[in-house]
PDB file of N, CA and C in Angstrom:
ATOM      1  N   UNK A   1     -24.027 -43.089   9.771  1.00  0.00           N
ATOM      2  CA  UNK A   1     -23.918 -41.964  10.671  1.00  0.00           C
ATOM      3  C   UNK A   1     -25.256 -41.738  11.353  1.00  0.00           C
ATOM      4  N   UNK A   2     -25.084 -41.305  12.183  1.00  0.00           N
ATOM      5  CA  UNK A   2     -26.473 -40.921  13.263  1.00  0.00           C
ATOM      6  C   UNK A   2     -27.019 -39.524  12.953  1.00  0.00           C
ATOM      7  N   UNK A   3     -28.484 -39.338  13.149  1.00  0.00           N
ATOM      8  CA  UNK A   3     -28.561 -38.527  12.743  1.00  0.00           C
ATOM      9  C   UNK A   3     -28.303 -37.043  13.824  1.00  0.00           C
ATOM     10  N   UNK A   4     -27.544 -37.435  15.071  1.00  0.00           N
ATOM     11  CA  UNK A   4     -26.839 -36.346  15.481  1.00  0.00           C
ATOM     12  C   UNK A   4     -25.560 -36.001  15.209  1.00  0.00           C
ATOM     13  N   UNK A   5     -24.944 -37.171  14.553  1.00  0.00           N
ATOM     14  CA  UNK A   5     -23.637 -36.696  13.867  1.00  0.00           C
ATOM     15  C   UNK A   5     -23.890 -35.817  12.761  1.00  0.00           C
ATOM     16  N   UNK A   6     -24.856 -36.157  11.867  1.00  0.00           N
ATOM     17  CA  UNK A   6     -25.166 -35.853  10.937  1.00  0.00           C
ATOM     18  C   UNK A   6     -25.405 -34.256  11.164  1.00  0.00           C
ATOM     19  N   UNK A   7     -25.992 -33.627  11.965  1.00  0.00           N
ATOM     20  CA  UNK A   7     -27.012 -32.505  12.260  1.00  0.00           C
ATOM     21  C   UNK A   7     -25.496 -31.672  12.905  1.00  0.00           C
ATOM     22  N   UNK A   8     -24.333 -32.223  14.031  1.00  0.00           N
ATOM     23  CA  UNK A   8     -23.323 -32.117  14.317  1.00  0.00           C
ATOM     24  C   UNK A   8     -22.494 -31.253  13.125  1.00  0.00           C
ATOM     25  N   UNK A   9     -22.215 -32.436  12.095  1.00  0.00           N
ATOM     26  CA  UNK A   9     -21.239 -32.083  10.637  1.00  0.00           C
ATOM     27  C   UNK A   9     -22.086 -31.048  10.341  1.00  0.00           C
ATOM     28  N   UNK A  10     -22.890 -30.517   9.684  1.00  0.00           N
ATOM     29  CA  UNK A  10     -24.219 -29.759   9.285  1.00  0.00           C
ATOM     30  C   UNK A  10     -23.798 -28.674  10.247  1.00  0.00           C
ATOM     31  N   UNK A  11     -23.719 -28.235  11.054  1.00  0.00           N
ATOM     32  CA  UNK A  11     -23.942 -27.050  11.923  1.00  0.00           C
ATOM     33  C   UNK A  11     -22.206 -26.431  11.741  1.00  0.00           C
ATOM     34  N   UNK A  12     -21.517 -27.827  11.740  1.00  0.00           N
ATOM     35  CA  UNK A  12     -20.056 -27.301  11.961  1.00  0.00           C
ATOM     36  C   UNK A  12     -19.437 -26.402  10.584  1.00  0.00           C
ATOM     37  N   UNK A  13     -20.100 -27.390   9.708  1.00  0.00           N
ATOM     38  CA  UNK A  13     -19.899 -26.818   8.181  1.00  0.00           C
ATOM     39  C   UNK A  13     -20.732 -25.285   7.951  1.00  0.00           C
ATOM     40  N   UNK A  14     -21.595 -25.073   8.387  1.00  0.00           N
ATOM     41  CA  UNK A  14     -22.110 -23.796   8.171  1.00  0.00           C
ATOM     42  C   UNK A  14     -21.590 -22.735   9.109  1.00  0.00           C
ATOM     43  N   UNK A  15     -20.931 -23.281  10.096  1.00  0.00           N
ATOM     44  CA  UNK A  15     -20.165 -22.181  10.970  1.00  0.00           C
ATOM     45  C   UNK A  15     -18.937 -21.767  10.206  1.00  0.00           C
ATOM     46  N   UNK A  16     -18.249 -22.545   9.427  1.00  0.00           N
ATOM     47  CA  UNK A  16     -16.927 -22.520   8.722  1.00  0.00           C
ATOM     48  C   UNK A  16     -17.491 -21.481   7.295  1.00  0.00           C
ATOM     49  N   UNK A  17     -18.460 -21.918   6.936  1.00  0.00           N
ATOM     50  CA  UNK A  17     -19.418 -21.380   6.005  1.00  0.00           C
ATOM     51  C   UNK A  17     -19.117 -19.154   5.872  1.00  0.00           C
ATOM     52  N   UNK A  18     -20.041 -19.438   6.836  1.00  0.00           N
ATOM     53  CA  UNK A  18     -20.272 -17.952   7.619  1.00  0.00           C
ATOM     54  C   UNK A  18     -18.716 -17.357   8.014  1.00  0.00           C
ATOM     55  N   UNK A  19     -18.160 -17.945   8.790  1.00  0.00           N
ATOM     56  CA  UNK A  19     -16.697 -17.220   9.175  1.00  0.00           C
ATOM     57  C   UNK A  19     -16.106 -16.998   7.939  1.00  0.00           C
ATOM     58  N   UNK A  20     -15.605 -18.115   6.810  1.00  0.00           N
ATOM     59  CA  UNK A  20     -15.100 -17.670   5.131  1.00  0.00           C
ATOM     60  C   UNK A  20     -15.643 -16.276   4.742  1.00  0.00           C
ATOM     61  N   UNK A  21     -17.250 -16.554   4.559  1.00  0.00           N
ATOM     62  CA  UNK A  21     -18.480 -15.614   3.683  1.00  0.00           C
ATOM     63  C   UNK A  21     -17.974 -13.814   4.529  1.00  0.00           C
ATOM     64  N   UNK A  22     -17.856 -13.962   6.022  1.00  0.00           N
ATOM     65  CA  UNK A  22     -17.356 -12.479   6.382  1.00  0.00           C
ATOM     66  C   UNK A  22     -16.074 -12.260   6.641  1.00  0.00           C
ATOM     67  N   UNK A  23     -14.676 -13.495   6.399  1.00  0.00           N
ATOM     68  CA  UNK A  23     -13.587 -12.522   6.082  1.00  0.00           C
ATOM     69  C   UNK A  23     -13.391 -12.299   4.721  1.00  0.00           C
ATOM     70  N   UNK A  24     -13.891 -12.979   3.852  1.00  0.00           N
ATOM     71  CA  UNK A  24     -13.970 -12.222   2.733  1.00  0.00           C
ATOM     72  C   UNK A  24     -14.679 -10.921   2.416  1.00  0.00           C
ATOM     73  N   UNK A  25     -15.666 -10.608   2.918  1.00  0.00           N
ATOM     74  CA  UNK A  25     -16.287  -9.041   2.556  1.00  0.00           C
ATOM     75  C   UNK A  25     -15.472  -8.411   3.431  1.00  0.00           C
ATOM     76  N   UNK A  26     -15.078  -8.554   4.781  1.00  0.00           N
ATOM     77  CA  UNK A  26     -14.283  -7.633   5.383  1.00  0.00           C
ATOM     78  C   UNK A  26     -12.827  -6.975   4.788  1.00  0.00           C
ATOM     79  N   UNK A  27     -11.898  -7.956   4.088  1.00  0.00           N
ATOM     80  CA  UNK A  27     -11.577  -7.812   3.779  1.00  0.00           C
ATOM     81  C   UNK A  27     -10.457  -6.176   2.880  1.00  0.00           C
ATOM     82  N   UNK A  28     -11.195  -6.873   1.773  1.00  0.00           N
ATOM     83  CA  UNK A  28     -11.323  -5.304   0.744  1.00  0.00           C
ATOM     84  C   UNK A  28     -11.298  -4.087   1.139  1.00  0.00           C
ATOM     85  N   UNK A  29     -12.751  -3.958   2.816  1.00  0.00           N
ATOM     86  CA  UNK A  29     -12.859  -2.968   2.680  1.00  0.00           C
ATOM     87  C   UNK A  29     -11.713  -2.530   3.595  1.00  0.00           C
ATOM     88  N   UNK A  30     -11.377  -3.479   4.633  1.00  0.00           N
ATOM     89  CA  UNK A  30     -10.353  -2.819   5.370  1.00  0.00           C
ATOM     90  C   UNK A  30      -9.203  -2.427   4.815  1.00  0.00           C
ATOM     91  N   UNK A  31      -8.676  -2.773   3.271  1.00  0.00           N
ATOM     92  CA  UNK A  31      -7.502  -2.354   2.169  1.00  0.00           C
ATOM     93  C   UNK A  31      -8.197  -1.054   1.989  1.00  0.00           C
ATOM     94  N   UNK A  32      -8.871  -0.775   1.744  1.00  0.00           N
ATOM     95  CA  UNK A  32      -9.009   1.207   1.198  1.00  0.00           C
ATOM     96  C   UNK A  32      -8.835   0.969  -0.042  1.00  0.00           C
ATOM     97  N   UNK A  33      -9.104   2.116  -0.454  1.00  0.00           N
ATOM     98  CA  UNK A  33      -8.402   2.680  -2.085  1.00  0.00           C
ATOM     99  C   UNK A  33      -6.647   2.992  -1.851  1.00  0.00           C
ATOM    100  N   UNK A  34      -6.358   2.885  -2.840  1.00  0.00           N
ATOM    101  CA  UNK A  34      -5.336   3.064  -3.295  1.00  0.00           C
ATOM    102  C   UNK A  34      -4.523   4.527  -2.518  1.00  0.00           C
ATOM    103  N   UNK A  35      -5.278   5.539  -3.274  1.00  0.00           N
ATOM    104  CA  UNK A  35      -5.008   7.123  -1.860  1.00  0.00           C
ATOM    105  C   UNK A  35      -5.232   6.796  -0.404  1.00  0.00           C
ATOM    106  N   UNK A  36      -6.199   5.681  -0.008  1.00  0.00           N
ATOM    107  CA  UNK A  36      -6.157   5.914   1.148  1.00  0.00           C
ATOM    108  C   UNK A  36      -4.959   4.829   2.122  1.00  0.00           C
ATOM    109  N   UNK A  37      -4.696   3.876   1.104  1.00  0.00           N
ATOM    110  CA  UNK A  37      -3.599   3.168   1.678  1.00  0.00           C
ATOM    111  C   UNK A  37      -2.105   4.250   1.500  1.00  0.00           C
ATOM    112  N   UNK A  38      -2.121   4.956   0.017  1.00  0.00           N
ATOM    113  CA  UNK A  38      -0.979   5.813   0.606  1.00  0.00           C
ATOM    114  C   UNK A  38      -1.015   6.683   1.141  1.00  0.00           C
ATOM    115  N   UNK A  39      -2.691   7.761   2.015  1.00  0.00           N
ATOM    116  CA  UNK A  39      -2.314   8.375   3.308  1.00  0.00           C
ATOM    117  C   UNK A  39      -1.856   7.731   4.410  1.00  0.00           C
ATOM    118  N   UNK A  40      -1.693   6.422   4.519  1.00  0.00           N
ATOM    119  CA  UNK A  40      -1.792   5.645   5.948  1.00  0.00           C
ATOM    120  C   UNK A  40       0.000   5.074   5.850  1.00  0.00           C
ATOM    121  N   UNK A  41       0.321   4.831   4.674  1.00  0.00           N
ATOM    122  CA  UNK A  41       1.950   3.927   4.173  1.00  0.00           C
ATOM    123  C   UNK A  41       2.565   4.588   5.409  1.00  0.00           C
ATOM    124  N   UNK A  42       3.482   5.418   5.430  1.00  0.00           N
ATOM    125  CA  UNK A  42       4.506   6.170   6.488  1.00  0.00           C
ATOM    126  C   UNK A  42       4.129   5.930   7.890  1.00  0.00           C
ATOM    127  N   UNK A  43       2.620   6.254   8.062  1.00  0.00           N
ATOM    128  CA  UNK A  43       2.172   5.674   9.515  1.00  0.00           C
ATOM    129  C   UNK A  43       2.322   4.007   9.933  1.00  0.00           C
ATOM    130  N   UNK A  44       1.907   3.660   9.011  1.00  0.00           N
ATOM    131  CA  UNK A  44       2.068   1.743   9.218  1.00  0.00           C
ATOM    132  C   UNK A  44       3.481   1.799   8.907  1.00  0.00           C
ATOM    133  N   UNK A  45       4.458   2.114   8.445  1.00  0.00           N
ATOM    134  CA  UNK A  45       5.973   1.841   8.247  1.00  0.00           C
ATOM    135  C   UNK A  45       6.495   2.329   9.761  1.00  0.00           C
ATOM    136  N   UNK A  46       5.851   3.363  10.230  1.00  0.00           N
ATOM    137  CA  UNK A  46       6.789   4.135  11.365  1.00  0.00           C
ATOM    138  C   UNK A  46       5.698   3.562  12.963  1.00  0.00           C
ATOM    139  N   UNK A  47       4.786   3.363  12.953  1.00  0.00           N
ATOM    140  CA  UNK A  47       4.138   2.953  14.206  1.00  0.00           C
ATOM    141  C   UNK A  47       3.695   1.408  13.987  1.00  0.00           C
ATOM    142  N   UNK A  48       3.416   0.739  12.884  1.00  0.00           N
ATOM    143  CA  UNK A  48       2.553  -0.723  13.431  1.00  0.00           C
ATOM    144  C   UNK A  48       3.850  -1.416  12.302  1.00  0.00           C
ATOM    145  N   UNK A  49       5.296  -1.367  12.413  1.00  0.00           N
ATOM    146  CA  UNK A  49       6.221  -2.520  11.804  1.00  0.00           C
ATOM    147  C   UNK A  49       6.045  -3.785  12.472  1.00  0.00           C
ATOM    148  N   UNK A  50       5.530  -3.799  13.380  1.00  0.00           N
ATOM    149  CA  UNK A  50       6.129  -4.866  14.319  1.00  0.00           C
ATOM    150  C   UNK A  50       4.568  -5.654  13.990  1.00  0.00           C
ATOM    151  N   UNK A  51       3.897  -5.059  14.005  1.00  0.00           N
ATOM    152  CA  UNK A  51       2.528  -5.835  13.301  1.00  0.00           C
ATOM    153  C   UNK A  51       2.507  -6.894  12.213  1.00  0.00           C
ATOM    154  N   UNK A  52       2.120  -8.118  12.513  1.00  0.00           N
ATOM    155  CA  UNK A  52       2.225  -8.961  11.860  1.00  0.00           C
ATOM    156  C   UNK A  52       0.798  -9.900  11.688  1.00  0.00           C
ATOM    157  N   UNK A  53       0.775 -10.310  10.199  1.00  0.00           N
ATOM    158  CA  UNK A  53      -0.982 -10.644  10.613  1.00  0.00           C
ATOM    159  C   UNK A  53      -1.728 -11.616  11.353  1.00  0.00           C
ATOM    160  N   UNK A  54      -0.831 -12.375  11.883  1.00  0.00           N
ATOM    161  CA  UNK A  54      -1.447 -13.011  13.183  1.00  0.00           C
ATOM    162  C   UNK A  54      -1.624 -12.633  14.228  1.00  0.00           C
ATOM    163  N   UNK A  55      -1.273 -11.182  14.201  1.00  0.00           N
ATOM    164  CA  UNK A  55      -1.950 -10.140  15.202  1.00  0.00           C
ATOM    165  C   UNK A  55      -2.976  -9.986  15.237  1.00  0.00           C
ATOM    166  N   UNK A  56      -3.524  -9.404  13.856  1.00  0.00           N
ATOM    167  CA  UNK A  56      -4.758  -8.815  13.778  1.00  0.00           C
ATOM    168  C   UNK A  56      -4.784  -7.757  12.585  1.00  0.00           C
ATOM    169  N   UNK A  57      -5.737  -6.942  12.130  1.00  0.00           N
ATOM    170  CA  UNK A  57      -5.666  -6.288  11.134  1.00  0.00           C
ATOM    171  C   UNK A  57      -4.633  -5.224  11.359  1.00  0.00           C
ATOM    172  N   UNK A  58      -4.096  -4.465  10.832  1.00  0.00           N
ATOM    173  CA  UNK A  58      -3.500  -3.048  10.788  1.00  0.00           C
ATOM    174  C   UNK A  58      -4.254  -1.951  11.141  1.00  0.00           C
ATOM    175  N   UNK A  59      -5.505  -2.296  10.824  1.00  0.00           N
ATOM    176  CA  UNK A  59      -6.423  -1.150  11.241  1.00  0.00           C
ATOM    177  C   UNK A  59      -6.511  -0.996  13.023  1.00  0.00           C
ATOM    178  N   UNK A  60      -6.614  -2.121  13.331  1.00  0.00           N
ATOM    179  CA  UNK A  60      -6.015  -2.369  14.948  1.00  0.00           C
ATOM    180  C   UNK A  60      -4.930  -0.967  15.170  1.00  0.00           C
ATOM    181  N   UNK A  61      -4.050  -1.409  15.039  1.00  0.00           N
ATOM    182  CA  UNK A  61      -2.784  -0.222  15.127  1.00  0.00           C
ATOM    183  C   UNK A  61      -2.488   0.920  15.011  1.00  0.00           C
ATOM    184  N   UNK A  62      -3.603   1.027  13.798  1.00  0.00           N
ATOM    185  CA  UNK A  62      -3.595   2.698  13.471  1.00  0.00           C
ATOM    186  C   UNK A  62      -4.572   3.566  14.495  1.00  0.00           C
ATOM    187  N   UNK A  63      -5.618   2.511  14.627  1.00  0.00           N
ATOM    188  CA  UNK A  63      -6.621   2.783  15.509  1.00  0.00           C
ATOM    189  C   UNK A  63      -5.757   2.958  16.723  1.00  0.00           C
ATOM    190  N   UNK A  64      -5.371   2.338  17.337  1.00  0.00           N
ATOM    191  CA  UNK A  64      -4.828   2.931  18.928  1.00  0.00           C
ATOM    192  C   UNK A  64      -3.283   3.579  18.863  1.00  0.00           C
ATOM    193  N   UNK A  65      -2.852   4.046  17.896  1.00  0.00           N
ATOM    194  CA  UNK A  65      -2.184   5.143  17.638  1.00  0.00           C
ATOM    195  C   UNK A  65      -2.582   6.238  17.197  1.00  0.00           C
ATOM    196  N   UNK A  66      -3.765   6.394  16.723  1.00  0.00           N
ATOM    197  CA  UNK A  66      -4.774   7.655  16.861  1.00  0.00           C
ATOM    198  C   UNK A  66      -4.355   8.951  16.737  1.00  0.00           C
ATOM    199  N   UNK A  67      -3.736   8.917  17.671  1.00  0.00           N
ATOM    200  CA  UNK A  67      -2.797  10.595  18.212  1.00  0.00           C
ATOM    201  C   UNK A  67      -1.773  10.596  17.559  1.00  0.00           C
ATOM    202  N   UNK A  68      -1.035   9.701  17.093  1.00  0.00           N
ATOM    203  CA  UNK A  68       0.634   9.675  16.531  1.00  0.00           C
ATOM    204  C   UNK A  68       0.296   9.963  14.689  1.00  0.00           C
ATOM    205  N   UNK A  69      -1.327   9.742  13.997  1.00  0.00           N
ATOM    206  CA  UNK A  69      -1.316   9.516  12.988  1.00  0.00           C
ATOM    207  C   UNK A  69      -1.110  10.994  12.054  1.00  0.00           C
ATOM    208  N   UNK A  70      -0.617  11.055  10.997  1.00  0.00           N
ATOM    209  CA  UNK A  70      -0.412  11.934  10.212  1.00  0.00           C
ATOM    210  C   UNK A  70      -2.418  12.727  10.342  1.00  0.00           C
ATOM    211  N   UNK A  71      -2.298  13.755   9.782  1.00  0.00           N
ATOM    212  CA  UNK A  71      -3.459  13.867   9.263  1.00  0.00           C
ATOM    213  C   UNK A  71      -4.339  13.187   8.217  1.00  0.00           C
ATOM    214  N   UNK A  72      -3.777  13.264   7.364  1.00  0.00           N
ATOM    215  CA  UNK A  72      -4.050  12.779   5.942  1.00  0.00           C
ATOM    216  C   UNK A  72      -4.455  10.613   6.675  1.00  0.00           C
ATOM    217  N   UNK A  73      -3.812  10.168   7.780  1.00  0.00           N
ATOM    218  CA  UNK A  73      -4.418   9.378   7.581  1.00  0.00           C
ATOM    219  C   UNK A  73      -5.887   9.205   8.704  1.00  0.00           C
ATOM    220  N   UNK A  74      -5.185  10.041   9.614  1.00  0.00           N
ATOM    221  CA  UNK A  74      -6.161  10.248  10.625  1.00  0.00           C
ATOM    222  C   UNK A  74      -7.357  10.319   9.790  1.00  0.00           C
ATOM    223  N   UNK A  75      -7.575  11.548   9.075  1.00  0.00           N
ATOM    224  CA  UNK A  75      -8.862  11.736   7.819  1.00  0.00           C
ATOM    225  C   UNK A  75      -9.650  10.813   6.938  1.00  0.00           C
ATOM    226  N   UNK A  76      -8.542   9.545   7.064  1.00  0.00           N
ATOM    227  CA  UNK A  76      -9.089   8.174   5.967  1.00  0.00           C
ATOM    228  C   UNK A  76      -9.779   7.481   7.376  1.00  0.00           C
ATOM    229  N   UNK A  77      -9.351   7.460   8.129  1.00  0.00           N
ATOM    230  CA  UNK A  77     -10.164   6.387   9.739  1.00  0.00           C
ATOM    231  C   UNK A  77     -11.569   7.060  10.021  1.00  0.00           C
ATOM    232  N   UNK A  78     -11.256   8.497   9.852  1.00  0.00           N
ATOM    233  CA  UNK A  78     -12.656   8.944  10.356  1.00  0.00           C
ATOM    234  C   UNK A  78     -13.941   9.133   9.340  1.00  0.00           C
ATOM    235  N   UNK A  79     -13.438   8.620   7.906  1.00  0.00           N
ATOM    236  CA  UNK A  79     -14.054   8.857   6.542  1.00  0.00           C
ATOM    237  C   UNK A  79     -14.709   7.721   6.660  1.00  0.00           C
ATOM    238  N   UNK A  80     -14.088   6.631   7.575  1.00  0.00           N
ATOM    239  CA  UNK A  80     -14.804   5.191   7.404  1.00  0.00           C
ATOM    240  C   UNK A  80     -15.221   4.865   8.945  1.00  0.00           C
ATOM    241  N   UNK A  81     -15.798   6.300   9.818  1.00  0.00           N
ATOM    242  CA  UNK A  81     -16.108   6.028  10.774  1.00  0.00           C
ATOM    243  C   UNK A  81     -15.278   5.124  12.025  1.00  0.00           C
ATOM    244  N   UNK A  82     -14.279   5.244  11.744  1.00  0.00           N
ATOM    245  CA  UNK A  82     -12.821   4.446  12.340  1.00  0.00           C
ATOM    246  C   UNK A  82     -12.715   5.337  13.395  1.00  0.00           C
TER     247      UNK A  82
END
């Protein structure tokens, strides 16, 4: 191998690296606790069904339904600066 293939593989692998390393921390946090996934349940059942995860997160949805959200979950988005 050359050593621009080499330097090539090397750059590609640490990009794959990095993208893994932050959907894993993102993750978690975008699940909530336990209370805060069941202030949000009824809102994600009644506004983001059609959401599917090759959309994008759920938090997407709740976020630009904003106005439609219960309180109780509205209160969990803005607890996490959402």
């Amino acid at each position: 191998m050359s050593h621009r293939t080499v330097l090539a593989l090397a750059t590609a692998l640490a990009s794959i690296a990095t993208i893994a390393i932050s959907v894993a921390l993102a993750a978690p946090a975008e699940q909530g606790t336990d209370q805060e996934r069941d202030a949000c349940r009824k809102d994600t059942v009644r506004l983001c069904a059609d959401v599917k995860p090759e959309d994008g997160p759920m938090l997407n949805c709740l976020k630009t339904n904003r106005q439609k959200l219960s309180a109780a979950c509205r209160h969990v988005l803005e607890s996490h600066g959402q």
